[in-house]
N, C-alpha and C. Protein backbone atom coordinates (compact mmCIF):
# COMPACT_ATOMS: atom_id res chain seq x y z
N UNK A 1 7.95 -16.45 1.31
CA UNK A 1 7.32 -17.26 2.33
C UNK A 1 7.03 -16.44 3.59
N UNK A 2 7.78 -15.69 3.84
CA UNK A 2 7.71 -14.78 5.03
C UNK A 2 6.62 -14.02 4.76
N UNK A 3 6.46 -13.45 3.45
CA UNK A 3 5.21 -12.71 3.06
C UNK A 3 3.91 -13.56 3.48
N UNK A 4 3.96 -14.72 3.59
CA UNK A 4 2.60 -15.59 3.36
C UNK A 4 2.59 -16.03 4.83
N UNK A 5 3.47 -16.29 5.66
CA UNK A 5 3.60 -16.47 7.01
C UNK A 5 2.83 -15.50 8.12
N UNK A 6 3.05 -14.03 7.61
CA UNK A 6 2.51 -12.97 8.20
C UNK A 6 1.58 -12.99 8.08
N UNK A 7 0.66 -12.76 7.14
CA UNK A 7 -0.37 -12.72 6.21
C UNK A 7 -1.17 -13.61 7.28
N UNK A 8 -0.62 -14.95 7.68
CA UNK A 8 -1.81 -15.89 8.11
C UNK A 8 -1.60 -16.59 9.51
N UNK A 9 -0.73 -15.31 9.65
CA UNK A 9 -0.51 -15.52 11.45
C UNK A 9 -2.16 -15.18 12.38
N UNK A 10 -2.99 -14.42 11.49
CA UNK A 10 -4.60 -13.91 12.18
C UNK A 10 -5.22 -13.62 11.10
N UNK A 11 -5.25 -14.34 9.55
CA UNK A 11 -6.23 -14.22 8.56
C UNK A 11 -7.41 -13.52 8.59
N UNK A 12 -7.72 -12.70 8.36
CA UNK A 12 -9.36 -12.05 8.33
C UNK A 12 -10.40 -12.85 7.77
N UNK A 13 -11.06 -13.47 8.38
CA UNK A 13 -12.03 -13.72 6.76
C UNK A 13 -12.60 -13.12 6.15
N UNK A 14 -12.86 -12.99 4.60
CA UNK A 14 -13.25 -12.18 3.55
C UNK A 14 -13.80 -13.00 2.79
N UNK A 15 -14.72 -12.09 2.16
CA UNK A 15 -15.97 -12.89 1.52
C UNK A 15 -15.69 -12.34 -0.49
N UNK A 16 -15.11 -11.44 -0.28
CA UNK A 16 -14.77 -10.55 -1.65
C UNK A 16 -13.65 -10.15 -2.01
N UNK A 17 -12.94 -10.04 -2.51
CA UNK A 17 -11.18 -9.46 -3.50
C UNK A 17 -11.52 -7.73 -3.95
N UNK A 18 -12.55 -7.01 -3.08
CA UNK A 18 -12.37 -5.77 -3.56
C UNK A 18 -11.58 -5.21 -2.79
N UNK A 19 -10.51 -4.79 -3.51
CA UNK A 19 -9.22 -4.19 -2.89
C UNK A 19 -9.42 -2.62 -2.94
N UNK A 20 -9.06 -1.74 -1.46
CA UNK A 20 -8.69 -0.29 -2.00
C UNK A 20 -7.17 -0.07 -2.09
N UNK A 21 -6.65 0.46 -2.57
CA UNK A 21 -5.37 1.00 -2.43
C UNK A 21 -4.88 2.57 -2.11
N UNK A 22 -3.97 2.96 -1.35
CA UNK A 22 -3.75 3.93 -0.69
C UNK A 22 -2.39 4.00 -0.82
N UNK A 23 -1.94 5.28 -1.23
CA UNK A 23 -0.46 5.73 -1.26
C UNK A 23 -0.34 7.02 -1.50
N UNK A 24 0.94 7.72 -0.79
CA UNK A 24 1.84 9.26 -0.80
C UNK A 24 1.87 9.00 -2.26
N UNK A 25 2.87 8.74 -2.80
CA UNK A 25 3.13 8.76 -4.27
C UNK A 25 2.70 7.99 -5.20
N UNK A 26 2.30 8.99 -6.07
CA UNK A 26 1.40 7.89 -7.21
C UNK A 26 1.75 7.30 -8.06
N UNK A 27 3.00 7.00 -7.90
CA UNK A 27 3.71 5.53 -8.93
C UNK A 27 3.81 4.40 -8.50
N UNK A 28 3.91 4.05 -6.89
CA UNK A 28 3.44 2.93 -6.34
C UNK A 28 2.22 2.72 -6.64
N UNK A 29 0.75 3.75 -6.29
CA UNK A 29 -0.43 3.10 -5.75
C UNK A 29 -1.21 2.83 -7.42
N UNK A 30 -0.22 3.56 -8.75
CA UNK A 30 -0.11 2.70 -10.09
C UNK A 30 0.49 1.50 -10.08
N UNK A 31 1.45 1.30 -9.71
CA UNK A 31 1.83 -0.42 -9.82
C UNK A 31 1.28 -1.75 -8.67
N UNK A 32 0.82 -0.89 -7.63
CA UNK A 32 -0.30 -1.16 -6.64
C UNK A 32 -1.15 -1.79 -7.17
N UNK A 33 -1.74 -1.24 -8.01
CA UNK A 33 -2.68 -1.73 -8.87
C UNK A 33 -2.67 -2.69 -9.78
N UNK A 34 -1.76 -2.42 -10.70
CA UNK A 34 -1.34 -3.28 -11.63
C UNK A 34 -1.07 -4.93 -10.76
N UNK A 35 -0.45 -5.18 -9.55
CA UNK A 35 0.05 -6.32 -8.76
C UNK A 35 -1.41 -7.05 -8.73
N UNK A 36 -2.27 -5.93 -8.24
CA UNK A 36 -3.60 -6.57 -8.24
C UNK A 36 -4.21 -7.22 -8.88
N UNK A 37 -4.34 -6.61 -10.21
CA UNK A 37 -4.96 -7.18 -11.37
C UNK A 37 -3.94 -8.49 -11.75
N UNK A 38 -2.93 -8.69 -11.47
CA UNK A 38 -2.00 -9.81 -11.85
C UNK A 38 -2.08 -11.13 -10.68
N UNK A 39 -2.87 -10.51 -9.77
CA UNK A 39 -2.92 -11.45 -8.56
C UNK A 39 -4.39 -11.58 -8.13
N UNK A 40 -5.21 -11.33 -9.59
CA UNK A 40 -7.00 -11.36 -9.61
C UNK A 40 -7.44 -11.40 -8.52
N UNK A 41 -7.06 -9.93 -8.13
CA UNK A 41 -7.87 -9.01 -7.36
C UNK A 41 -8.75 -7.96 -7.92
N UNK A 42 -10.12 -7.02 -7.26
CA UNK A 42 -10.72 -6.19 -8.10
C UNK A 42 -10.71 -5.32 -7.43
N UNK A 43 -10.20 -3.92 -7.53
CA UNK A 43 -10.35 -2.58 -7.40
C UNK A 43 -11.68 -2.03 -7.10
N UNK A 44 -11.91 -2.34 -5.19
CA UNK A 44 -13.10 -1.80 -5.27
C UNK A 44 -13.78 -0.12 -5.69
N UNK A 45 -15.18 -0.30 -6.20
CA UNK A 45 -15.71 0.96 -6.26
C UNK A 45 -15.86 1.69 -5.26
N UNK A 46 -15.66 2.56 -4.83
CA UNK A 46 -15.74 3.51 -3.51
C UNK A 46 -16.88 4.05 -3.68
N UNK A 47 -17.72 4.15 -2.61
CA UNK A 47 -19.29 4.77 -2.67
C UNK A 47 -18.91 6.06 -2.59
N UNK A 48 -19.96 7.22 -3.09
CA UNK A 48 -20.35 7.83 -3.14
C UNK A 48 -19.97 9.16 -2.03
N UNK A 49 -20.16 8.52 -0.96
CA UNK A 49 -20.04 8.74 0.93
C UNK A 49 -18.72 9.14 0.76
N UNK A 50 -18.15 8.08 0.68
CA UNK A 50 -16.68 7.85 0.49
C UNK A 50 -15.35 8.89 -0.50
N UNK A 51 -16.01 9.03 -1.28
CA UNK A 51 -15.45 10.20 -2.36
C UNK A 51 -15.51 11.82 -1.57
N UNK A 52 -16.73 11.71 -1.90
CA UNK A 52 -16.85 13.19 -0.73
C UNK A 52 -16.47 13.53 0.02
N UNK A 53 -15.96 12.66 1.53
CA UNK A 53 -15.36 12.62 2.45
C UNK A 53 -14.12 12.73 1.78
N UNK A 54 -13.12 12.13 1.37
CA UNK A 54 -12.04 11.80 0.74
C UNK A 54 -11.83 13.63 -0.29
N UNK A 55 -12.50 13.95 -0.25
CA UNK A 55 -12.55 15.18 -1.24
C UNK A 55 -12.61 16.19 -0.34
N UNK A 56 -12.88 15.98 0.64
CA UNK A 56 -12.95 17.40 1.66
C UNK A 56 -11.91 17.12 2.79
N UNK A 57 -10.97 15.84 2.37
CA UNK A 57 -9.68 15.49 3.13
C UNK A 57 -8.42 15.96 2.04
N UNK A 58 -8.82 15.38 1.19
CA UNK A 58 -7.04 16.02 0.47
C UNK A 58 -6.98 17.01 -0.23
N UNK A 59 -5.99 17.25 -0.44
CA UNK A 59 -5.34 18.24 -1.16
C UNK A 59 -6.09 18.03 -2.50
N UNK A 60 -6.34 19.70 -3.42
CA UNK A 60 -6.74 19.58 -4.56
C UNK A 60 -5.43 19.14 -5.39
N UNK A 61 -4.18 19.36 -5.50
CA UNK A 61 -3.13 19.22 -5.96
C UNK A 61 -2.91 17.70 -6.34
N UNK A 62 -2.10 17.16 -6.96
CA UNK A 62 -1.30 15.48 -6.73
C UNK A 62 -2.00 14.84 -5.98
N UNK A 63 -3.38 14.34 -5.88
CA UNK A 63 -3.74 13.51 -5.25
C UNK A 63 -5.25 12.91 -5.99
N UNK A 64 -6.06 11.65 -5.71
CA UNK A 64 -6.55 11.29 -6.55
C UNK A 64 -7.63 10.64 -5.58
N UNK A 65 -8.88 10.67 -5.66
CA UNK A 65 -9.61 10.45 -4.83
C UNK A 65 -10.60 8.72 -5.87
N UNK A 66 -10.38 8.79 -6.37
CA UNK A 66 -10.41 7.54 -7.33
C UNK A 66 -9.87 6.09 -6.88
N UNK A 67 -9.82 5.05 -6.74
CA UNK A 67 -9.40 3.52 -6.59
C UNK A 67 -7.98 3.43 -7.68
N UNK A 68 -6.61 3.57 -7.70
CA UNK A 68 -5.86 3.70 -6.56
C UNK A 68 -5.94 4.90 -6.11
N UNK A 69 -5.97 5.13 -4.42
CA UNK A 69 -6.09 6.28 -3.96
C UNK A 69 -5.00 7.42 -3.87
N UNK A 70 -4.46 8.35 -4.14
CA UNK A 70 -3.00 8.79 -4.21
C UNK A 70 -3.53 9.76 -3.46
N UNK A 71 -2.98 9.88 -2.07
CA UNK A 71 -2.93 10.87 -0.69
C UNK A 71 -1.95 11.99 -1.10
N UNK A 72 -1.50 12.06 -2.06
CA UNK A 72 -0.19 13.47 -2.41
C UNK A 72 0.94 12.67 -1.43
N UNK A 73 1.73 14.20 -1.81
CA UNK A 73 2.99 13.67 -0.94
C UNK A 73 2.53 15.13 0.52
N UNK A 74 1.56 15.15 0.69
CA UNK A 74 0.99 16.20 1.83
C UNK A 74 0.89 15.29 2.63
N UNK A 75 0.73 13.96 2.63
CA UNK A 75 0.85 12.98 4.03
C UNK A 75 2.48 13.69 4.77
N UNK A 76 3.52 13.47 3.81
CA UNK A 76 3.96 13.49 4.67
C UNK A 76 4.55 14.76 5.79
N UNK A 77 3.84 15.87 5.61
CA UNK A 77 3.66 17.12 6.46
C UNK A 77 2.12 17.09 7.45
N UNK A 78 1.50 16.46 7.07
CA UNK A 78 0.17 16.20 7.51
C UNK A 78 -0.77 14.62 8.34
N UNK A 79 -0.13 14.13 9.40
CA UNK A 79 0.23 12.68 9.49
C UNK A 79 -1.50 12.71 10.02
N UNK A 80 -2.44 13.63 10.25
CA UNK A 80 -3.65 13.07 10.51
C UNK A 80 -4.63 13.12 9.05
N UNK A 81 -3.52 13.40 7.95
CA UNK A 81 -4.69 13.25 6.58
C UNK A 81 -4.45 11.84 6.49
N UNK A 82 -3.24 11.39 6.78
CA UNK A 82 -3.14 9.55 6.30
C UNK A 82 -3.93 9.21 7.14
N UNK A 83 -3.72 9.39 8.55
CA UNK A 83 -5.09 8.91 9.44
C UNK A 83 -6.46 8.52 9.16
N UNK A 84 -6.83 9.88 8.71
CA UNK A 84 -8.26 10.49 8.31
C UNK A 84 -8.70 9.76 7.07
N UNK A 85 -7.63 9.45 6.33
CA UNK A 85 -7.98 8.77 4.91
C UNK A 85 -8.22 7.56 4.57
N UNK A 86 -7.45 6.36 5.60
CA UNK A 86 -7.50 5.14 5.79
C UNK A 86 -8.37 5.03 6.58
N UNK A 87 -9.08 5.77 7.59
CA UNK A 87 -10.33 5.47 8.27
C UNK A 87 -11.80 5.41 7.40
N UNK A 88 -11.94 6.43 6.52
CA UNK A 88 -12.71 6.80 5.49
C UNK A 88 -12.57 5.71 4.45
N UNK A 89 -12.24 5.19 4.05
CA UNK A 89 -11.88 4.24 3.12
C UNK A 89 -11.85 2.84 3.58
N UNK A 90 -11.45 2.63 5.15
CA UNK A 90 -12.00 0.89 5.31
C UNK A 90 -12.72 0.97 5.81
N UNK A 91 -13.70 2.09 6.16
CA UNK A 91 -15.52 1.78 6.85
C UNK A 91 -16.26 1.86 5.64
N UNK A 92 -15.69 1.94 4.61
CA UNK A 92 -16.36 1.82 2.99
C UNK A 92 -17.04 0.79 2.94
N UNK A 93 -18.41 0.50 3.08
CA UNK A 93 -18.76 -1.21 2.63
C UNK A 93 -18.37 -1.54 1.34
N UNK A 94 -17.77 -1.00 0.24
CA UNK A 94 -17.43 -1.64 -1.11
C UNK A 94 -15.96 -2.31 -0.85
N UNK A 95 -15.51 -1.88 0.72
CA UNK A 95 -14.50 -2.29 -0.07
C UNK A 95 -13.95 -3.50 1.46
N UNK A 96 -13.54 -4.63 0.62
CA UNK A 96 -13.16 -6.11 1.55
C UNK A 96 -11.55 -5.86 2.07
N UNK A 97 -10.55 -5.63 1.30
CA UNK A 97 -9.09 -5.36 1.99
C UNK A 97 -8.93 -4.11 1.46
N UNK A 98 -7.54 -3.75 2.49
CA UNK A 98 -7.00 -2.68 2.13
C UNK A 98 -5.44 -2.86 1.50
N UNK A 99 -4.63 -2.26 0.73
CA UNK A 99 -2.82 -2.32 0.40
C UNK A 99 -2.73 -1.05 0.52
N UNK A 100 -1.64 -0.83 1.89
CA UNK A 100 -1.09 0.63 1.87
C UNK A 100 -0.01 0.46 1.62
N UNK A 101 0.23 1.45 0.92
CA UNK A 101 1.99 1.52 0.42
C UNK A 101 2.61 2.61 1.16
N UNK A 102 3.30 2.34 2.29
CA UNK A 102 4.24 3.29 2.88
C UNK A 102 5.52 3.54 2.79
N UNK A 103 6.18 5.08 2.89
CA UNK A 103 7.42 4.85 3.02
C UNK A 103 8.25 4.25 3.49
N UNK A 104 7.86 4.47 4.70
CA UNK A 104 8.47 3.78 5.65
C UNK A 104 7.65 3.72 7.11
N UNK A 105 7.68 2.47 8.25
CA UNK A 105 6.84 2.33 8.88
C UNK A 105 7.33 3.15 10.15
N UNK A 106 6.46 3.96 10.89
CA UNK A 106 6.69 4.85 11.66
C UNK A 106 5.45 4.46 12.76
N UNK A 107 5.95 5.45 13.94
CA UNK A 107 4.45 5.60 14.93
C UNK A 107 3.23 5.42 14.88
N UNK A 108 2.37 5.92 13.30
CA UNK A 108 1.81 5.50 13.23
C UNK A 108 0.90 4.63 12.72
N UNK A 109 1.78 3.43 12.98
CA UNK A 109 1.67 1.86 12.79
C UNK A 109 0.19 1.27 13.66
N UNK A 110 0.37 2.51 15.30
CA UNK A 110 -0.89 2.54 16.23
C UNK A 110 -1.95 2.92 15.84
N UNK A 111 -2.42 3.59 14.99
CA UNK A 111 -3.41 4.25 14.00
C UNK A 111 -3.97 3.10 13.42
N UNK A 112 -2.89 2.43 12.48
CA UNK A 112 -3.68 1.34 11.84
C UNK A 112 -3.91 0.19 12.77
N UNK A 113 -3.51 -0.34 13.66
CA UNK A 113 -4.06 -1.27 14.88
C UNK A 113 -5.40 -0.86 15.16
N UNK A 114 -5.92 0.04 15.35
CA UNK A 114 -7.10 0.75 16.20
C UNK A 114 -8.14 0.88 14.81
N UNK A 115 -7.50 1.42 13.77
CA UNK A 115 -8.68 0.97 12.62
C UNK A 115 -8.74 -0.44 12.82
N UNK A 116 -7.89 -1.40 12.44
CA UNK A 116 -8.38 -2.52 11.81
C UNK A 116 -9.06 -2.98 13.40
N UNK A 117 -8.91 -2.58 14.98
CA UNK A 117 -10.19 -2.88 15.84
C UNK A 117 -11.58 -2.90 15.12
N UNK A 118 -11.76 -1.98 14.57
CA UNK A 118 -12.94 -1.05 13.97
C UNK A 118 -13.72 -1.77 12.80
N UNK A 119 -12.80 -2.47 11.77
CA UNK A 119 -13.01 -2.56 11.14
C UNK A 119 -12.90 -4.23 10.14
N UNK A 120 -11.92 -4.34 11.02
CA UNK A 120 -11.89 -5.99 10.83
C UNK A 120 -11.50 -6.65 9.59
N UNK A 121 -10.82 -6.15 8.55
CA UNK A 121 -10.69 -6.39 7.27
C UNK A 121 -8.91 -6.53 7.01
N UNK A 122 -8.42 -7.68 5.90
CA UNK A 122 -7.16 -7.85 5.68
C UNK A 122 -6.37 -6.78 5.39
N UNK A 123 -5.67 -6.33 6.13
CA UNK A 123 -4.82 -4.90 5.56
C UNK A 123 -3.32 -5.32 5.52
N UNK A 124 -2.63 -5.21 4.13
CA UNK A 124 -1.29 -5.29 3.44
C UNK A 124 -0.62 -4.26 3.61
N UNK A 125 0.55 -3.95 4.19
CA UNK A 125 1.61 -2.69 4.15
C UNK A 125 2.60 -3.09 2.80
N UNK A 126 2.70 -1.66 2.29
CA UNK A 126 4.07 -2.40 1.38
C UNK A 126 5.28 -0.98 1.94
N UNK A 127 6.21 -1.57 2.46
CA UNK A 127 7.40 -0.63 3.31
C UNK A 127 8.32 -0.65 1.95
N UNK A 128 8.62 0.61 1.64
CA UNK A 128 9.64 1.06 0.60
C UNK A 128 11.19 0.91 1.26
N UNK A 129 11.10 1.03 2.53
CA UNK A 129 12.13 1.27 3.64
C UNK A 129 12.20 -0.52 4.22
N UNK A 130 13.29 -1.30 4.52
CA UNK A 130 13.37 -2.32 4.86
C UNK A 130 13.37 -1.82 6.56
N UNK A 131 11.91 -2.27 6.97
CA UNK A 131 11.68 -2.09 8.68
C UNK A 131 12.62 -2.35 9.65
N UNK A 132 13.40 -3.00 8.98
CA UNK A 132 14.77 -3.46 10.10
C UNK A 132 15.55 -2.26 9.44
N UNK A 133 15.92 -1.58 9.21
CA UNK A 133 16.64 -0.62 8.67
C UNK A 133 16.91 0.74 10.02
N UNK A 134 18.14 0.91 10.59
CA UNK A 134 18.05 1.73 11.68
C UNK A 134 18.02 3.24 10.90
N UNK A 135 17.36 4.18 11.62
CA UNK A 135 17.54 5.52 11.08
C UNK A 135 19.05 5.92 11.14
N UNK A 136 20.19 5.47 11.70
CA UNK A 136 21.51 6.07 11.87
C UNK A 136 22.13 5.20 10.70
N UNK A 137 21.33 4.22 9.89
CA UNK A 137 21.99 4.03 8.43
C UNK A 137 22.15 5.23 7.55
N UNK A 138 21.45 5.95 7.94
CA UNK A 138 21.34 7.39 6.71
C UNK A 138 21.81 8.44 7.47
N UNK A 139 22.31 9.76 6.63
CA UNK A 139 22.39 10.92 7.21
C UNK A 139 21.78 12.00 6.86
N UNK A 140 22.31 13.07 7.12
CA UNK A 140 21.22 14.10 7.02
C UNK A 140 19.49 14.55 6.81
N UNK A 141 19.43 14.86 5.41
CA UNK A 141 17.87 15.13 5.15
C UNK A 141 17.27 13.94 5.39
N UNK A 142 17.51 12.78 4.88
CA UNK A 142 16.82 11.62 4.89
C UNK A 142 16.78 10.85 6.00
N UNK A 143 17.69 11.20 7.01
CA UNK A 143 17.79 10.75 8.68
C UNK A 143 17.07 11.78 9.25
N UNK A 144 16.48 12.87 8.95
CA UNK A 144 15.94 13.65 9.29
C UNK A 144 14.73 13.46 9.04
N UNK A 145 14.63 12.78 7.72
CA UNK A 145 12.61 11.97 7.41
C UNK A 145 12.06 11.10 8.09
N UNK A 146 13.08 10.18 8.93
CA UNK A 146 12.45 9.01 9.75
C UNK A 146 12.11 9.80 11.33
N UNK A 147 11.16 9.03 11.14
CA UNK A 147 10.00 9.30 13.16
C UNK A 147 10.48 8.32 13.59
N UNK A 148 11.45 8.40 14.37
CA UNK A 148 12.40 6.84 14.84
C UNK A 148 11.61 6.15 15.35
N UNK A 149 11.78 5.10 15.18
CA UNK A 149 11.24 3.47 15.93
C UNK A 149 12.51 3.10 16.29
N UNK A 150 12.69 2.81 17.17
CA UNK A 150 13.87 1.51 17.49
C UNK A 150 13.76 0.67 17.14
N UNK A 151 15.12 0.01 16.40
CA UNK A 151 15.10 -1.06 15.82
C UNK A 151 14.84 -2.26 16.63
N UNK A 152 15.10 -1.96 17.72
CA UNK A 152 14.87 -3.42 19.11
C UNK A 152 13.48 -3.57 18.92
N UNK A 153 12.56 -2.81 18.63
CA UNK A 153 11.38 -2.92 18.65
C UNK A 153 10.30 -3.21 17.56
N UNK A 154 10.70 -3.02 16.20
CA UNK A 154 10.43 -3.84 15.13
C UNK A 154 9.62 -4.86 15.40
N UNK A 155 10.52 -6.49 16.03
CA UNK A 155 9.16 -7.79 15.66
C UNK A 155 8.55 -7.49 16.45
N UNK A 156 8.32 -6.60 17.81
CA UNK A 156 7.82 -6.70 18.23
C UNK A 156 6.51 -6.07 17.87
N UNK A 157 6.59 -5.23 17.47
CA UNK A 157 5.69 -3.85 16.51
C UNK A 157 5.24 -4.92 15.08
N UNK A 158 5.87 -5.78 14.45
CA UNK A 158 5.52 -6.49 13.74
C UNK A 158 4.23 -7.35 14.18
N UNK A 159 4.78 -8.39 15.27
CA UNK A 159 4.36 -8.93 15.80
C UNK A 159 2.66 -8.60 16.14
N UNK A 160 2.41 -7.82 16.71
CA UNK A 160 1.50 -6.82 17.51
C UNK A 160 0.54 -6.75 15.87
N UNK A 161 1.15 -6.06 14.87
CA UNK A 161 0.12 -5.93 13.32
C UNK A 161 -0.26 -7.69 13.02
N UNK A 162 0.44 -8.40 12.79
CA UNK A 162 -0.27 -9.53 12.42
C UNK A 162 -0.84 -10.27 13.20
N UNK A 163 -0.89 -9.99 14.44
CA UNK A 163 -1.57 -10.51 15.57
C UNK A 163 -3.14 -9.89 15.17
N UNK A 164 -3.13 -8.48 14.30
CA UNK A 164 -4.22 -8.22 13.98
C UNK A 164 -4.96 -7.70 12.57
N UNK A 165 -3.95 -8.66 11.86
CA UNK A 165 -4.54 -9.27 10.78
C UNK A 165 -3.68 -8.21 9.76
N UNK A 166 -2.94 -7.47 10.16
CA UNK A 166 -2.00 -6.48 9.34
C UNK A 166 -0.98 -7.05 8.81
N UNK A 167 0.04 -7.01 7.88
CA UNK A 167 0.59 -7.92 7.33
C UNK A 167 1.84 -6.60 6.76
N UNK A 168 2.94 -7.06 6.48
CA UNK A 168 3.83 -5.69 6.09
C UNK A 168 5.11 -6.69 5.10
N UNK A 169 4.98 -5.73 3.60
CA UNK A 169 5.82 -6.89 2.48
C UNK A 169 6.78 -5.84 2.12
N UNK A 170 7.82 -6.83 1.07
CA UNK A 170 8.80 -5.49 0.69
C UNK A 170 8.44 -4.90 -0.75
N UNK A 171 6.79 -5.73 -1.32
CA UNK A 171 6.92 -4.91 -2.71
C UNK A 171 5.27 -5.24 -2.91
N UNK A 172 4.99 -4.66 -3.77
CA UNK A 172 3.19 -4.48 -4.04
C UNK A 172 2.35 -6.08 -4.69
N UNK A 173 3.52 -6.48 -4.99
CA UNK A 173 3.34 -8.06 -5.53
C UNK A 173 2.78 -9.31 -4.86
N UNK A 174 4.31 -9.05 -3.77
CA UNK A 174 3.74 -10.04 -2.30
C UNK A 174 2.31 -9.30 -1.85
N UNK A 175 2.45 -8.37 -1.25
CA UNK A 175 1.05 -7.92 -0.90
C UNK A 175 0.03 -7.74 -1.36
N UNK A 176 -0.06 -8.00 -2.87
CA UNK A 176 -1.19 -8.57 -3.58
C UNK A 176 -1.37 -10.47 -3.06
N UNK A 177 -0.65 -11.34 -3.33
CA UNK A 177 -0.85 -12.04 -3.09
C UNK A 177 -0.99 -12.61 -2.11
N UNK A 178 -0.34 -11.80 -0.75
CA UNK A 178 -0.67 -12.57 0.24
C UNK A 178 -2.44 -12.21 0.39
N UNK A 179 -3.05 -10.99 0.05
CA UNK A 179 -4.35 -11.08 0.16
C UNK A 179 -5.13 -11.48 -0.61
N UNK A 180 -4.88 -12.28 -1.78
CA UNK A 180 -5.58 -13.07 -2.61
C UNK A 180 -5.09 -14.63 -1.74
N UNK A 181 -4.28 -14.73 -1.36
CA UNK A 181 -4.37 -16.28 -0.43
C UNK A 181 -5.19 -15.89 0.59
N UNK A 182 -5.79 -15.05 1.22
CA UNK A 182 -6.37 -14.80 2.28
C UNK A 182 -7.62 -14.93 1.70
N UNK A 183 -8.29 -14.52 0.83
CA UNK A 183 -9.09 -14.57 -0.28
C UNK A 183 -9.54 -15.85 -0.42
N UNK A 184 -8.87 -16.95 -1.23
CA UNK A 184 -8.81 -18.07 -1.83
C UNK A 184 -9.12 -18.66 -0.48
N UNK A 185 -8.15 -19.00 0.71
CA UNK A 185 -8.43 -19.23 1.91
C UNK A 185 -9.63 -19.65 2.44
N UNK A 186 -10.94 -18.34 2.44
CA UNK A 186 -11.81 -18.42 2.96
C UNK A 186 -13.18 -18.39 1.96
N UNK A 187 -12.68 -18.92 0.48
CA UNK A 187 -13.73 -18.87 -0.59
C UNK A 187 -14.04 -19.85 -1.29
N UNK A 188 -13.13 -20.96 -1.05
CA UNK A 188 -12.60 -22.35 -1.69
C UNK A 188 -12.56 -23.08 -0.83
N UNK A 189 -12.78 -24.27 -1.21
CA UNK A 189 -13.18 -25.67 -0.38
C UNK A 189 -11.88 -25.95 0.02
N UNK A 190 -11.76 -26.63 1.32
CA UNK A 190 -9.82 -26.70 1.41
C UNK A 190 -9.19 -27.90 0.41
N UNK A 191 -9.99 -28.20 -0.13
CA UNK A 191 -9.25 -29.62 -1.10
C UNK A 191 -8.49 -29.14 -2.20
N UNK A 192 -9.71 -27.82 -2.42
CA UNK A 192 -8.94 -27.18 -3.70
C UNK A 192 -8.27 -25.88 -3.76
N UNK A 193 -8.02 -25.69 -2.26
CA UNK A 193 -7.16 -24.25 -2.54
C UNK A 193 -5.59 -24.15 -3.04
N UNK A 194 -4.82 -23.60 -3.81
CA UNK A 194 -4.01 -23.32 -4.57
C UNK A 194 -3.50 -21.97 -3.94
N UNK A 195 -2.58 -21.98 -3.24
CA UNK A 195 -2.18 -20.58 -2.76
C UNK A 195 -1.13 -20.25 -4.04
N UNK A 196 -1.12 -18.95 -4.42
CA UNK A 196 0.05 -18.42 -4.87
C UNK A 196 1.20 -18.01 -4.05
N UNK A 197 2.17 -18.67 -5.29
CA UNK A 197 3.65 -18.40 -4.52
C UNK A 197 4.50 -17.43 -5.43
């Protein structure tokens, strides 16, 4: 419910279910996918424009310039290719929402505020990391991976994304569906909309 709460705290309207998907590792932005197709959504085609650009941004290595998009794991040494990549990809006219799958939500959370200014389209986070989660839960290497946020500052940082239409779940499922209710929402007569739960 919380998933669907967020979601429609500032609904986008959308006219189409072509979803892109975007992720560091490519076993999420595979089951990314899969959520989609289970929550009849369609994997938009990425133009042409779009590939190219996207091809002269990532890495030749682990990464996949194809619908789901797999950024490598070079995002996370490189925080203006995730930038660069989610900008390129929601000025795409093929494509109506976005599902990013992040590790974990960091600084730049401000990045995606300022796209979706730009761009105006439903964008789904899926956090691998539970956002309330303080970095001094962990130690060493892996307390060493988080770009601290304060935890005091969370709803508020929450708050602030769905105020603009950003939405943040704990698994690729909810965030399929909360953007197929966003979908259904604005495509269906209200007598007969059927949200998934």
């Amino acid at each position: 419910m919380i998933s669907m709460i967020q979601a429609f705290i500032n609904p986008i309207p959308v006219r189409n279910c072509r979803v892109a998907i975007l992720s560091g590792p490519g076993g999420p932005a595979v089951s990314s996918a899969d959520a989609c197709e289970m929550n009849n959504l369609k994997l938009a085609e990425l133009t042409n424009e779009t590939k190219l650009k996207l091809q002269e941004l990532l890495p030749e290595f682990g990464s996949s310039i194809s619908n789901p998009i797999d950024l490598s794991l070079q995002v996370q040494f490189d925080p203006m290719l995730e930038k660069n990549a989610y900008e390129v990809v929601g000025m795409d006219s093929n494509v109506d929402m976005m599902l990013i799958w992040l590790t974990m939500l960091n600084p730049r959370y401000k990045d995606l505020i300022k796209l979706q200014e730009k761009i105006s389209k439903p964008i789904a986070l899926v956090s691998a990391i539970d956002v309330n989660i303080s970095p001094d839960s962990f130690s060493g290497t892996i307390k060493r991976a988080f770009i601290p946020i304060r935890v005091k500052k969370i709803p508020k940082i929450i708050k602030s994304m769905n105020q603009k239409g950003i939405s943040i779940h704990p698994n690729e499922n909810l965030a399929a569906k909360a953007l197929y209710n966003i979908y259904q929402f604005y495509n269906k007569s209200k007598k007969s909309i059927v949200l998934k739960q």
